[in-house]
PDB file of N, CA and C in Angstrom:
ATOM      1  N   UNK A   1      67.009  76.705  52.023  1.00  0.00           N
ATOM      2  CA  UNK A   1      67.575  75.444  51.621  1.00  0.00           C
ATOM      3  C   UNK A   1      68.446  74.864  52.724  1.00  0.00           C
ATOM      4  N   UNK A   2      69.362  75.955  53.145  1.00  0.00           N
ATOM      5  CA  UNK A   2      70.266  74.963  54.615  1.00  0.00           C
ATOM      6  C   UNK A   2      69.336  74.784  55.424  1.00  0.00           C
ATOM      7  N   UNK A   3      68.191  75.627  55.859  1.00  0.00           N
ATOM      8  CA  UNK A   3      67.529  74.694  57.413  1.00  0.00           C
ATOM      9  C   UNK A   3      66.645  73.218  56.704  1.00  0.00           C
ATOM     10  N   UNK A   4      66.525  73.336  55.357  1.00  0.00           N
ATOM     11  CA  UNK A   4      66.004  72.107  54.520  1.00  0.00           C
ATOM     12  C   UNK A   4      67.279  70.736  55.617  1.00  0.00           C
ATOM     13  N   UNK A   5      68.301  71.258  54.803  1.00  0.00           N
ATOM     14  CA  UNK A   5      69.437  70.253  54.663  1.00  0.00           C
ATOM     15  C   UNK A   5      69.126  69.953  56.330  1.00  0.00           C
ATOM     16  N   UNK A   6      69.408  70.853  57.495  1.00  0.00           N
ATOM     17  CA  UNK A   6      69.300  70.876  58.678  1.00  0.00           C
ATOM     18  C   UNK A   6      68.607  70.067  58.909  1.00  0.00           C
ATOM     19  N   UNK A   7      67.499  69.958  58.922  1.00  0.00           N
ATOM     20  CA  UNK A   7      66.311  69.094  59.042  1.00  0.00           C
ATOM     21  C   UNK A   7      66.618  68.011  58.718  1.00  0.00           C
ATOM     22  N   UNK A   8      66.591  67.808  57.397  1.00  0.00           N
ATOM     23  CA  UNK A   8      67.344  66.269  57.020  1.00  0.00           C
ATOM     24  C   UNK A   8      68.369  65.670  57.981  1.00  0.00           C
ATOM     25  N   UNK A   9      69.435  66.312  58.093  1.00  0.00           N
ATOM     26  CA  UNK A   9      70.315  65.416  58.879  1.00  0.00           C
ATOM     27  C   UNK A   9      70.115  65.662  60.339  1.00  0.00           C
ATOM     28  N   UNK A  10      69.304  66.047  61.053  1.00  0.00           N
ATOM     29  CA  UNK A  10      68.453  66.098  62.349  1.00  0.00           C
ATOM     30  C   UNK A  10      67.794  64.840  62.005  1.00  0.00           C
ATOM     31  N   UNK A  11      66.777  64.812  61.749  1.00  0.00           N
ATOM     32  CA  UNK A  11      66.392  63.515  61.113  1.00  0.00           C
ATOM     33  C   UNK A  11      66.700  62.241  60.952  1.00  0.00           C
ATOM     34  N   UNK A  12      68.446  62.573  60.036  1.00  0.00           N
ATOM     35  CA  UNK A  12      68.815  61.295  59.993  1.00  0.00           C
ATOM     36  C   UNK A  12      69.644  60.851  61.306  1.00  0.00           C
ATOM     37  N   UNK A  13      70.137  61.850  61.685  1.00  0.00           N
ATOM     38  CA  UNK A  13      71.024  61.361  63.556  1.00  0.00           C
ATOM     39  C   UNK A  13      70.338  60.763  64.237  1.00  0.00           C
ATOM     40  N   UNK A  14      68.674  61.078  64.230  1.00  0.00           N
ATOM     41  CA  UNK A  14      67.868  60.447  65.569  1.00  0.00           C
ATOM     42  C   UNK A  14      67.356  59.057  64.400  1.00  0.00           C
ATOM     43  N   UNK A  15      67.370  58.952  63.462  1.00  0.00           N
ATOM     44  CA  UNK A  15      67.157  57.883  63.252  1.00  0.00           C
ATOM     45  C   UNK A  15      68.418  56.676  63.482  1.00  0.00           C
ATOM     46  N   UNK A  16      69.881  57.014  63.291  1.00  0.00           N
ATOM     47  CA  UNK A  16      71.020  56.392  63.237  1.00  0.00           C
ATOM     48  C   UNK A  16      71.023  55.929  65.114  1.00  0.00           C
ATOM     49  N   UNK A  17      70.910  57.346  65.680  1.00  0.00           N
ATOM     50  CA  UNK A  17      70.512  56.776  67.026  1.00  0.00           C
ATOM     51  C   UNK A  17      69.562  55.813  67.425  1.00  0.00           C
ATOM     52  N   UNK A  18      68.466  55.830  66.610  1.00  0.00           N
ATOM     53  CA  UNK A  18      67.066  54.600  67.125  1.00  0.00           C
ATOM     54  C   UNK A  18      67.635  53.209  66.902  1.00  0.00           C
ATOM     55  N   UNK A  19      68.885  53.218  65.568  1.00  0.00           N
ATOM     56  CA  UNK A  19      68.563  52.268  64.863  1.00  0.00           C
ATOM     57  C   UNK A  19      70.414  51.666  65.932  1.00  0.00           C
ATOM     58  N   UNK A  20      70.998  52.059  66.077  1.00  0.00           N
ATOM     59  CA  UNK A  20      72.132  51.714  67.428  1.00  0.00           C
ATOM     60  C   UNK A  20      71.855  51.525  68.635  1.00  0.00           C
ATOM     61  N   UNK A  21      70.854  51.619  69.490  1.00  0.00           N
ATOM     62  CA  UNK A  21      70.450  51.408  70.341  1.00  0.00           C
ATOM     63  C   UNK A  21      69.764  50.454  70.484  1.00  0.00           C
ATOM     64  N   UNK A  22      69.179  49.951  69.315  1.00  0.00           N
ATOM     65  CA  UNK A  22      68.277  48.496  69.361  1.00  0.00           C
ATOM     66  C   UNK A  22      69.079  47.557  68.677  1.00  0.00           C
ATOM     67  N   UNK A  23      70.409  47.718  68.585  1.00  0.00           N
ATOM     68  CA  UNK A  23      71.036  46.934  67.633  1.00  0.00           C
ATOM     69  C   UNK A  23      72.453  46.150  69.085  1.00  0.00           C
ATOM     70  N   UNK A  24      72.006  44.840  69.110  1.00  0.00           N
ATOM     71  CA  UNK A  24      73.373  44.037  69.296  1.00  0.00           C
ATOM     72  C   UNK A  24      74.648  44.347  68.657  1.00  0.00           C
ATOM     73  N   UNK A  25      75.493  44.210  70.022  1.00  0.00           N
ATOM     74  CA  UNK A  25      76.662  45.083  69.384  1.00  0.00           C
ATOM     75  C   UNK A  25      77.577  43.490  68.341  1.00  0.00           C
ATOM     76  N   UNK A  26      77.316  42.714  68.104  1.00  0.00           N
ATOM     77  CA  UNK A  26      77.819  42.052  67.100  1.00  0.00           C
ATOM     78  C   UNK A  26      76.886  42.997  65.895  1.00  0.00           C
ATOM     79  N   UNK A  27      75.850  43.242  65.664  1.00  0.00           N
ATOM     80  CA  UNK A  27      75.165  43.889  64.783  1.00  0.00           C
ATOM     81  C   UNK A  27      75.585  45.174  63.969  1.00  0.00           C
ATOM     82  N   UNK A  28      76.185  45.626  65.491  1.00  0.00           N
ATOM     83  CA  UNK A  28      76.425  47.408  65.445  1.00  0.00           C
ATOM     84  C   UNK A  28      77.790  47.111  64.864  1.00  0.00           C
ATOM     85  N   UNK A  29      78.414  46.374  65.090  1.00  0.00           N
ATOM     86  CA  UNK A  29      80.048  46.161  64.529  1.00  0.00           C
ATOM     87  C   UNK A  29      80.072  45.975  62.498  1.00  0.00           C
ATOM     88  N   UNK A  30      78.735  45.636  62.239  1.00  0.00           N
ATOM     89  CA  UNK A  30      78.681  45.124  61.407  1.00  0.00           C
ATOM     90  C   UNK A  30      78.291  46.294  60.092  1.00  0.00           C
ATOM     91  N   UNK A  31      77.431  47.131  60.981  1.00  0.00           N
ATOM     92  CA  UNK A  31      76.763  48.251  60.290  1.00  0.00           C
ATOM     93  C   UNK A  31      77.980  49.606  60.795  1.00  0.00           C
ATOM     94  N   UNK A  32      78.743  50.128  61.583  1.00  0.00           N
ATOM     95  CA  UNK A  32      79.461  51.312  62.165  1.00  0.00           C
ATOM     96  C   UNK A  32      79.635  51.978  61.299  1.00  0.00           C
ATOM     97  N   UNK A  33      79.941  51.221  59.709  1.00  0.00           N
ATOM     98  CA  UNK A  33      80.756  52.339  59.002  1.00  0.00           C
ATOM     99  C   UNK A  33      79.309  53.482  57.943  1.00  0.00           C
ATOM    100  N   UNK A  34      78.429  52.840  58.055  1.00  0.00           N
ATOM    101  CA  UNK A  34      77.251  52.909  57.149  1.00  0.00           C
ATOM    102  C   UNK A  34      77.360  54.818  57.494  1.00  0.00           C
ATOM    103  N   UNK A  35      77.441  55.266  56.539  1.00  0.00           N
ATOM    104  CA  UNK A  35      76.774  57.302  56.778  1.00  0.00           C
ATOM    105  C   UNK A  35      75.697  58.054  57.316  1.00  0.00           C
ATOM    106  N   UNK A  36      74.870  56.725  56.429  1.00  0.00           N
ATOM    107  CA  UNK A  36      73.464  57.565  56.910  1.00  0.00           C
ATOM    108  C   UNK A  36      71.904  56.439  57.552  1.00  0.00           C
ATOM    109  N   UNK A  37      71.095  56.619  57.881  1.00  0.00           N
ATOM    110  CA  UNK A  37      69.838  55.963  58.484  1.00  0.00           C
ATOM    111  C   UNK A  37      69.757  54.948  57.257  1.00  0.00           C
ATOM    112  N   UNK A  38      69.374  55.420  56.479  1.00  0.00           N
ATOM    113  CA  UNK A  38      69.308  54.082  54.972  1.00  0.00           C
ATOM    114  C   UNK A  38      70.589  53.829  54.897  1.00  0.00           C
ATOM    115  N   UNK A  39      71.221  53.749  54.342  1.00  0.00           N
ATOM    116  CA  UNK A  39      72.669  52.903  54.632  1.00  0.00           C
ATOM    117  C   UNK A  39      72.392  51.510  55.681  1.00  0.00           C
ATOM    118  N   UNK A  40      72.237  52.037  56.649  1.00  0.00           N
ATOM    119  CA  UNK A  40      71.925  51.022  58.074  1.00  0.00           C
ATOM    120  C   UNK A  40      71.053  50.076  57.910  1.00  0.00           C
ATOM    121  N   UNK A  41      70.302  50.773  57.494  1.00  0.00           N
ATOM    122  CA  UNK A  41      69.066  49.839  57.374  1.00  0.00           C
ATOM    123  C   UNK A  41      68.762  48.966  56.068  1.00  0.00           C
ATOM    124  N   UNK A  42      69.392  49.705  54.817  1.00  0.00           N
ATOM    125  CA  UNK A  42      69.915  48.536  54.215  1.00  0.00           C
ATOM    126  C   UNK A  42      70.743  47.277  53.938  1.00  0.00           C
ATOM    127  N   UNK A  43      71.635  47.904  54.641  1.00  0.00           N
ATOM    128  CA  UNK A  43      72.397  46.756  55.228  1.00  0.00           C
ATOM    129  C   UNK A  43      71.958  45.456  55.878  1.00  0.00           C
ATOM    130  N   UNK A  44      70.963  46.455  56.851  1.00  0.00           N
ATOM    131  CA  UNK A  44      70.590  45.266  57.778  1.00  0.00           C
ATOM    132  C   UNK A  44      69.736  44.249  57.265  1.00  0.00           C
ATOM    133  N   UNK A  45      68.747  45.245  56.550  1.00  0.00           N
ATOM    134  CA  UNK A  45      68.183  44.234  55.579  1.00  0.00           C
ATOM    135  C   UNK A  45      68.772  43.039  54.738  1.00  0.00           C
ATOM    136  N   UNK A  46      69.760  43.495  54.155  1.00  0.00           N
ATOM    137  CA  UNK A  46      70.349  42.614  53.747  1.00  0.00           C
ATOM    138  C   UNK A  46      71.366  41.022  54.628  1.00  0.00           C
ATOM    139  N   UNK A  47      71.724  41.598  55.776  1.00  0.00           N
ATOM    140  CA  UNK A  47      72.086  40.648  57.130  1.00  0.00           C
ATOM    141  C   UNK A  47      70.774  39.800  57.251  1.00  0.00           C
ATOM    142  N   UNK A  48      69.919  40.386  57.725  1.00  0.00           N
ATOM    143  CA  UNK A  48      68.578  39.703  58.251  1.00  0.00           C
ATOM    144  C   UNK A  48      68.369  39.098  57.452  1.00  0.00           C
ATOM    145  N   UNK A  49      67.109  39.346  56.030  1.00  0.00           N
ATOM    146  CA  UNK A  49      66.504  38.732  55.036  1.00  0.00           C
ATOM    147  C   UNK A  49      67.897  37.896  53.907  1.00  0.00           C
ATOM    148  N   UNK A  50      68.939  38.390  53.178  1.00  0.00           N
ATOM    149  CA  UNK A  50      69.537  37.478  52.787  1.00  0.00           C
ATOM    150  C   UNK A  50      69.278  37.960  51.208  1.00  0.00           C
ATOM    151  N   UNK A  51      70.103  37.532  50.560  1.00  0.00           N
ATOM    152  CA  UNK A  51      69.752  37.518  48.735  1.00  0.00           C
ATOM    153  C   UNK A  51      68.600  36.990  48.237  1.00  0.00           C
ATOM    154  N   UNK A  52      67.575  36.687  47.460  1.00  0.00           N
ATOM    155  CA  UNK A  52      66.951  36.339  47.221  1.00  0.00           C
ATOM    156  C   UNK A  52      66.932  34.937  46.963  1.00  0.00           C
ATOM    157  N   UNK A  53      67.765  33.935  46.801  1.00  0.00           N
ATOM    158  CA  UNK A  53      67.863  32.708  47.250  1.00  0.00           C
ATOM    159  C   UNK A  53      67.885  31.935  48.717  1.00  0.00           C
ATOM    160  N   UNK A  54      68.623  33.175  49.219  1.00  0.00           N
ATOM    161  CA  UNK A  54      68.228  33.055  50.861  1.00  0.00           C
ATOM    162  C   UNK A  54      67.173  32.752  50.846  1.00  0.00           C
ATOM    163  N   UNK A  55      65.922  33.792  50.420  1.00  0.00           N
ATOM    164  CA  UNK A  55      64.775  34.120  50.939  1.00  0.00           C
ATOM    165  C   UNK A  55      63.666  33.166  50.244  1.00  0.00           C
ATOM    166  N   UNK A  56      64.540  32.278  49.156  1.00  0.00           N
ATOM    167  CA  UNK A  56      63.849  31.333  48.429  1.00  0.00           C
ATOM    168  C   UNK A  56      64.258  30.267  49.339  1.00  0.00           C
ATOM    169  N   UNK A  57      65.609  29.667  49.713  1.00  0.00           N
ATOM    170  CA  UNK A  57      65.456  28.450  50.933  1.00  0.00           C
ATOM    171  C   UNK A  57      64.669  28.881  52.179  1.00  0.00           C
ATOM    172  N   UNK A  58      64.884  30.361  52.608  1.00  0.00           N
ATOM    173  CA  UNK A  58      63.982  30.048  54.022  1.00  0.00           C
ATOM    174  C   UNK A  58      62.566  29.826  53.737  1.00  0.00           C
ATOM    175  N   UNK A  59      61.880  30.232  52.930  1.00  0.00           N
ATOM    176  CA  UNK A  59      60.443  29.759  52.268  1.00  0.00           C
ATOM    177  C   UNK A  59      60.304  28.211  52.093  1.00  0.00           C
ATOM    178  N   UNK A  60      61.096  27.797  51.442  1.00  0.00           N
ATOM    179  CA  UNK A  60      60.752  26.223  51.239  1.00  0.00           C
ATOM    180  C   UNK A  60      60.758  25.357  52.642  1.00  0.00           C
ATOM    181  N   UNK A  61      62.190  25.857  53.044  1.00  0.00           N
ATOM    182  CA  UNK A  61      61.791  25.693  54.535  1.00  0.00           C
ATOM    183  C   UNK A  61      60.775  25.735  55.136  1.00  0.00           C
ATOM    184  N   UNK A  62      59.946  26.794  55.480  1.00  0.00           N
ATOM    185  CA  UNK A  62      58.958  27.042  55.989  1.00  0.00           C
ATOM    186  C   UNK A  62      57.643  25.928  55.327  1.00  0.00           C
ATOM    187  N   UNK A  63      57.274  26.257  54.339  1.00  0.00           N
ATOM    188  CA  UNK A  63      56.504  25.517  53.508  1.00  0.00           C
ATOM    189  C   UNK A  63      56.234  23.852  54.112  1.00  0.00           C
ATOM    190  N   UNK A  64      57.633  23.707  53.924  1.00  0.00           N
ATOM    191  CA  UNK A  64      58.384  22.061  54.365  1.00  0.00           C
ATOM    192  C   UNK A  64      57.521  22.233  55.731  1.00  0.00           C
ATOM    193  N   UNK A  65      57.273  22.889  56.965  1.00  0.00           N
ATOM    194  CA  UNK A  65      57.265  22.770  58.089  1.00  0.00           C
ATOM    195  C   UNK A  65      55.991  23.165  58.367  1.00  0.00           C
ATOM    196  N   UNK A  66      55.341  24.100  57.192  1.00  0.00           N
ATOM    197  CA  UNK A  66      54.009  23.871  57.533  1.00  0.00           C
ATOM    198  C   UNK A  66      53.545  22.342  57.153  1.00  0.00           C
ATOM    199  N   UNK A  67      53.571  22.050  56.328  1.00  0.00           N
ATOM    200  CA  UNK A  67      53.174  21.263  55.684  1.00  0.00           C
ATOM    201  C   UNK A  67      53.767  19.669  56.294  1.00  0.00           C
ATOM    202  N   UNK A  68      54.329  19.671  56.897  1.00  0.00           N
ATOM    203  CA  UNK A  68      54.938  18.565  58.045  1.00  0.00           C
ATOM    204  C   UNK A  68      54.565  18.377  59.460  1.00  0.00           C
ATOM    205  N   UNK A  69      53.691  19.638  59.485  1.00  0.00           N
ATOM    206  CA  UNK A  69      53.557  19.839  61.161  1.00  0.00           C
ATOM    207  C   UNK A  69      52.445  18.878  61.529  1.00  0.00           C
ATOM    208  N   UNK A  70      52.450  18.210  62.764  1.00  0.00           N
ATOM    209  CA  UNK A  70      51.782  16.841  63.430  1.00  0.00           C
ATOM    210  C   UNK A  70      51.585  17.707  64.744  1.00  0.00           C
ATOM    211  N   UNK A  71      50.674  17.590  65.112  1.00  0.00           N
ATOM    212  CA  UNK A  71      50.080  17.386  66.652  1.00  0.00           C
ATOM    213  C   UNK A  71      50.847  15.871  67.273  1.00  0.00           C
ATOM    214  N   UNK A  72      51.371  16.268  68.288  1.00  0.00           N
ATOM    215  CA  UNK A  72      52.367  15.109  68.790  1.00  0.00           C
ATOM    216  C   UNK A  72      51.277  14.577  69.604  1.00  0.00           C
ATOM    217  N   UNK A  73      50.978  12.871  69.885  1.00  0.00           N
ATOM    218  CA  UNK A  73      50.113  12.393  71.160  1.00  0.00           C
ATOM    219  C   UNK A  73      50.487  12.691  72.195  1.00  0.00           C
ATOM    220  N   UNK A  74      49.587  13.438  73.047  1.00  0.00           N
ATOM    221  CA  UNK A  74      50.152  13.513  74.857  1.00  0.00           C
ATOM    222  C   UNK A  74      50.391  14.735  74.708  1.00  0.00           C
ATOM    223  N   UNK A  75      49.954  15.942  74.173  1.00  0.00           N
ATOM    224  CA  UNK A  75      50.792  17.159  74.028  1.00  0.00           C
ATOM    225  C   UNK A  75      49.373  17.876  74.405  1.00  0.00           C
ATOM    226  N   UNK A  76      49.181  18.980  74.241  1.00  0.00           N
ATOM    227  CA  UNK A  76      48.019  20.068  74.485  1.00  0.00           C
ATOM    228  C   UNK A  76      47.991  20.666  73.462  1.00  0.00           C
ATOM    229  N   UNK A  77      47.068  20.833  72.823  1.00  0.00           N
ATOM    230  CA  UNK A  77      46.278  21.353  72.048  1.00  0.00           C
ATOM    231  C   UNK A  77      46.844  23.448  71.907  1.00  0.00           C
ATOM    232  N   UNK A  78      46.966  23.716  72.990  1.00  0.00           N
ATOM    233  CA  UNK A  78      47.767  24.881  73.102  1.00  0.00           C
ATOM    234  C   UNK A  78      49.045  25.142  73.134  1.00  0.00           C
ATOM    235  N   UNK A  79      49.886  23.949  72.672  1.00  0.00           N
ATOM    236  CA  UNK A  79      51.343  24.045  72.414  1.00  0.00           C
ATOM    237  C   UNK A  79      51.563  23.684  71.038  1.00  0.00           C
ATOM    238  N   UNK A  80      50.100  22.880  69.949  1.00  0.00           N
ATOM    239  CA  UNK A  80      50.262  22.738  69.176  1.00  0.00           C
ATOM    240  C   UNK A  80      49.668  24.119  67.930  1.00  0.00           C
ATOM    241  N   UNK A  81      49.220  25.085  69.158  1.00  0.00           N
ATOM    242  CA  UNK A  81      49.223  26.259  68.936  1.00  0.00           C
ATOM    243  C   UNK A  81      49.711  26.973  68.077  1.00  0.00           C
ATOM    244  N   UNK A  82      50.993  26.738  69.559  1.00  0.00           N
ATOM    245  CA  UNK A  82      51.467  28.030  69.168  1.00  0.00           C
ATOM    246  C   UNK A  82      52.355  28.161  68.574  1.00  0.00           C
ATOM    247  N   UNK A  83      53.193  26.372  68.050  1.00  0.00           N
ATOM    248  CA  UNK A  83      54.112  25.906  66.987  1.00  0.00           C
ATOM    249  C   UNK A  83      53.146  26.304  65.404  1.00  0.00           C
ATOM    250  N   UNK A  84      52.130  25.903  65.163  1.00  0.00           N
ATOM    251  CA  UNK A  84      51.723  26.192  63.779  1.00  0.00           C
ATOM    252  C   UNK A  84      51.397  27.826  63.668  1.00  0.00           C
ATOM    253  N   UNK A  85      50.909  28.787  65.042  1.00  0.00           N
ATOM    254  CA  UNK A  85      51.145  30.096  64.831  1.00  0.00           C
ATOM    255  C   UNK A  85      52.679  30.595  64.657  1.00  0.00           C
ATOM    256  N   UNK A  86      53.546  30.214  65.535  1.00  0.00           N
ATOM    257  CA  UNK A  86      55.092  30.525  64.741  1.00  0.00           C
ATOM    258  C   UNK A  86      55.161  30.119  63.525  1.00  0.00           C
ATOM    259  N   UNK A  87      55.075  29.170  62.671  1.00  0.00           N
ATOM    260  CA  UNK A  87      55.196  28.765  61.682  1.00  0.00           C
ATOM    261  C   UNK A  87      54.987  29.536  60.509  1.00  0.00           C
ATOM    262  N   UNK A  88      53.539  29.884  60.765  1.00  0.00           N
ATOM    263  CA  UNK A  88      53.020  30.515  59.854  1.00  0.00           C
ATOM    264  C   UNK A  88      53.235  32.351  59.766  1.00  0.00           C
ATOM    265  N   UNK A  89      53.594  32.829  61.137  1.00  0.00           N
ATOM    266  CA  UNK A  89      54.013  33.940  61.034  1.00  0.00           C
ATOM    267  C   UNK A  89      55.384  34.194  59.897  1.00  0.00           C
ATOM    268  N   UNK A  90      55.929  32.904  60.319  1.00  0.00           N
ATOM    269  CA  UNK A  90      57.445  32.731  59.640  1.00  0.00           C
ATOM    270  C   UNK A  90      56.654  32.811  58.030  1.00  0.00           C
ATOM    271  N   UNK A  91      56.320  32.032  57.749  1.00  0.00           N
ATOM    272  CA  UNK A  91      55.701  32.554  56.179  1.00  0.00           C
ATOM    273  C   UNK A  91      54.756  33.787  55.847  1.00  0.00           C
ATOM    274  N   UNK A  92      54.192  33.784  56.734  1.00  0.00           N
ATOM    275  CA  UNK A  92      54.101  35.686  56.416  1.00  0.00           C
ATOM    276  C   UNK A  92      54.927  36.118  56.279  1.00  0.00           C
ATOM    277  N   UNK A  93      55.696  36.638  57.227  1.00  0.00           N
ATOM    278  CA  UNK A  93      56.946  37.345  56.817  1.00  0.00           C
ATOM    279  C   UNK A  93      57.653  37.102  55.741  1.00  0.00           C
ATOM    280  N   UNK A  94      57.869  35.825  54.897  1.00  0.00           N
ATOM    281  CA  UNK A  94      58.404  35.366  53.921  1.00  0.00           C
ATOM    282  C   UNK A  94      57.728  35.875  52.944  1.00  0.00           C
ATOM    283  N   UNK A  95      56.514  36.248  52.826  1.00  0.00           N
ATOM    284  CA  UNK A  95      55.438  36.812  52.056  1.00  0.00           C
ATOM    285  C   UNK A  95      54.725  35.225  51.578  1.00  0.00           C
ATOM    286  N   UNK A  96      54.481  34.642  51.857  1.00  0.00           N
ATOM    287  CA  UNK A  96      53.316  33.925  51.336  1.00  0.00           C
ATOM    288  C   UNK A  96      52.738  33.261  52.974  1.00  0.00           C
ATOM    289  N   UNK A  97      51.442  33.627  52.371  1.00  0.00           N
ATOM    290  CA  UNK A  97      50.264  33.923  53.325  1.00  0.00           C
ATOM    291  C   UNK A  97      48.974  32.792  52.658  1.00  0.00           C
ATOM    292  N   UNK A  98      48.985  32.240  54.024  1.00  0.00           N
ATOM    293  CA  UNK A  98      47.525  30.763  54.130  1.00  0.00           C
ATOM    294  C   UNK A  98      46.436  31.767  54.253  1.00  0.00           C
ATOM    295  N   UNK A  99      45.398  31.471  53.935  1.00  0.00           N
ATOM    296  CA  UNK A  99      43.949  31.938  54.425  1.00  0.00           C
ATOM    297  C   UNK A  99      43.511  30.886  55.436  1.00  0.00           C
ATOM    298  N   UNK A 100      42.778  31.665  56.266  1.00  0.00           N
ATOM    299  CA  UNK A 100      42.134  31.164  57.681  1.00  0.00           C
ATOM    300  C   UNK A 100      41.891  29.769  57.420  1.00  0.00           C
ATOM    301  N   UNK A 101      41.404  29.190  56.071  1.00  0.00           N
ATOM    302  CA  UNK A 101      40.574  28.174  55.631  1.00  0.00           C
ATOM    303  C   UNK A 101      41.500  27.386  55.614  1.00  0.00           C
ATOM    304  N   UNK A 102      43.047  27.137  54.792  1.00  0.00           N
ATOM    305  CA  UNK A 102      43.539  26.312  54.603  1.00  0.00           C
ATOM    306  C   UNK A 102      44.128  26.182  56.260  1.00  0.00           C
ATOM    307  N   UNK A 103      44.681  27.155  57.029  1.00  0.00           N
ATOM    308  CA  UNK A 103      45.136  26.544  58.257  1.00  0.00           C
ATOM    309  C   UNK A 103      44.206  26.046  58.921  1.00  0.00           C
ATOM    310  N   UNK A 104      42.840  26.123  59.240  1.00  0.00           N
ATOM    311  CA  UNK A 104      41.980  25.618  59.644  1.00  0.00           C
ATOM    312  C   UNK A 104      41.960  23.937  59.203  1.00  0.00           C
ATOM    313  N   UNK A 105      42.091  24.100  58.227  1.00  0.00           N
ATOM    314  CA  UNK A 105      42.105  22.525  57.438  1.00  0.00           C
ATOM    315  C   UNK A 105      42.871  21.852  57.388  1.00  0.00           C
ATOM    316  N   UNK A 106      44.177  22.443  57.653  1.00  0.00           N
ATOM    317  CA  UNK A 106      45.724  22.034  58.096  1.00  0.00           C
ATOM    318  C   UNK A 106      45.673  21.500  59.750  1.00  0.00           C
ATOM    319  N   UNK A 107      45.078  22.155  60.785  1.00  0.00           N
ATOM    320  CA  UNK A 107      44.352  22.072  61.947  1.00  0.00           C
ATOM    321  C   UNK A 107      43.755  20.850  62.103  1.00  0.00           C
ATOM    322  N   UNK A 108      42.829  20.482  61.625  1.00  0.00           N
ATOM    323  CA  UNK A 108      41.716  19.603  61.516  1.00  0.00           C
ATOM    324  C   UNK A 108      42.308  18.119  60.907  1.00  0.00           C
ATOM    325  N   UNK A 109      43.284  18.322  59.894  1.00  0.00           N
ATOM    326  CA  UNK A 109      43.735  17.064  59.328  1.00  0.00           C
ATOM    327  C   UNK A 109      45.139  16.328  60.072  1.00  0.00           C
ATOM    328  N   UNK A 110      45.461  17.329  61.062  1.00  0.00           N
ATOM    329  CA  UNK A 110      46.838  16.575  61.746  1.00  0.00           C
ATOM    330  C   UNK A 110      45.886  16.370  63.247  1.00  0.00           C
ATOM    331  N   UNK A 111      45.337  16.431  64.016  1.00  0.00           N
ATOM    332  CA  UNK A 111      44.776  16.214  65.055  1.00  0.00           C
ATOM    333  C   UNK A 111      45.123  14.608  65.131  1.00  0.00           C
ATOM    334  N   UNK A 112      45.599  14.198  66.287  1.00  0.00           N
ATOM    335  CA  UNK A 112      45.555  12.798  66.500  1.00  0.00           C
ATOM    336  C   UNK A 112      44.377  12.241  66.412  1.00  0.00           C
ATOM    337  N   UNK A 113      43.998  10.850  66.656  1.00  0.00           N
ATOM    338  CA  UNK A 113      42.816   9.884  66.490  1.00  0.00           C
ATOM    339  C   UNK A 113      42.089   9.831  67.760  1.00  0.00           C
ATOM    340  N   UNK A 114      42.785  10.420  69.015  1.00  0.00           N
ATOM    341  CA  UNK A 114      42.192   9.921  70.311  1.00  0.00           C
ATOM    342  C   UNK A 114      41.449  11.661  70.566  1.00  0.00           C
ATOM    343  N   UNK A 115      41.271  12.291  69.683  1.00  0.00           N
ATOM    344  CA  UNK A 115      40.624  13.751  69.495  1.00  0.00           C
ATOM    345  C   UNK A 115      39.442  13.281  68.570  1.00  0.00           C
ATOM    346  N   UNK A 116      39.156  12.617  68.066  1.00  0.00           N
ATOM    347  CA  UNK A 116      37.963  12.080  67.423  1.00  0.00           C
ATOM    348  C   UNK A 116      36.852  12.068  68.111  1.00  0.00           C
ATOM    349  N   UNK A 117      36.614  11.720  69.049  1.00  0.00           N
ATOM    350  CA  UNK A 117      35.585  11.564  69.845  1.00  0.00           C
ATOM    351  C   UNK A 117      34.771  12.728  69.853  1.00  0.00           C
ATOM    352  N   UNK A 118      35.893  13.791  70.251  1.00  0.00           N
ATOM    353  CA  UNK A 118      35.114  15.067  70.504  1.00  0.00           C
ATOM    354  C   UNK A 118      34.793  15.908  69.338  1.00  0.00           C
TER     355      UNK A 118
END
């Protein structure tokens, strides 16, 4: 049972270490007092993602911005990229997820008029 326990808190040190070393020290100030690897990381979770109203405005947000996004005239086609791929990563992560089809169609319906041709 103690080399059990051993193990465990071997375990949890190199995780407390992974998780301080990738952490900004405004971050690390924030989490120091936490005991253990979960502790930390709940926390952080909670810093990062937010209460669940948080996580209900940053969604609408997002939503708002898919759903607003324009191909600007005079711009490239590969900058309008890689704004609707950020975008939409941002709502993944939020958990709601487009299928290929609707961004495709989201794609296709903001294209300026002087893209018609082709």
């Amino acid at each position: 049972m103690e080399a059990e326990d051993n193990r465990k808190a071997n375990l949890d040190n190199v995780a407390k270490d992974i998780l301080y070393k990738t952490l900004y020290k405004i971050s690390f100030s924030k989490i120091k007092m936490c005991k253990t690897a979960n502790e930390i990381w709940e926390k952080l979770t909670h810093l990062c993602e937010g209460n669940e109203q948080t996580k209900e405005k940053k969604l609408s947000v997002a939503v708002q911005k898919f759903d607003n996004i324009k191909m600007k005239t005079g711009k490239s086609l590969h900058k309008y990229d890689e704004r609707i791929g950020a975008i939409i990563n941002e709502l993944n992560a939020l958990g709601n997820v487009y299928s290929n089809k609707e961004v495709a169609l989201k794609v296709v319906r903001v294209i300026p008029n002087e893209w018609d041709v082709m």
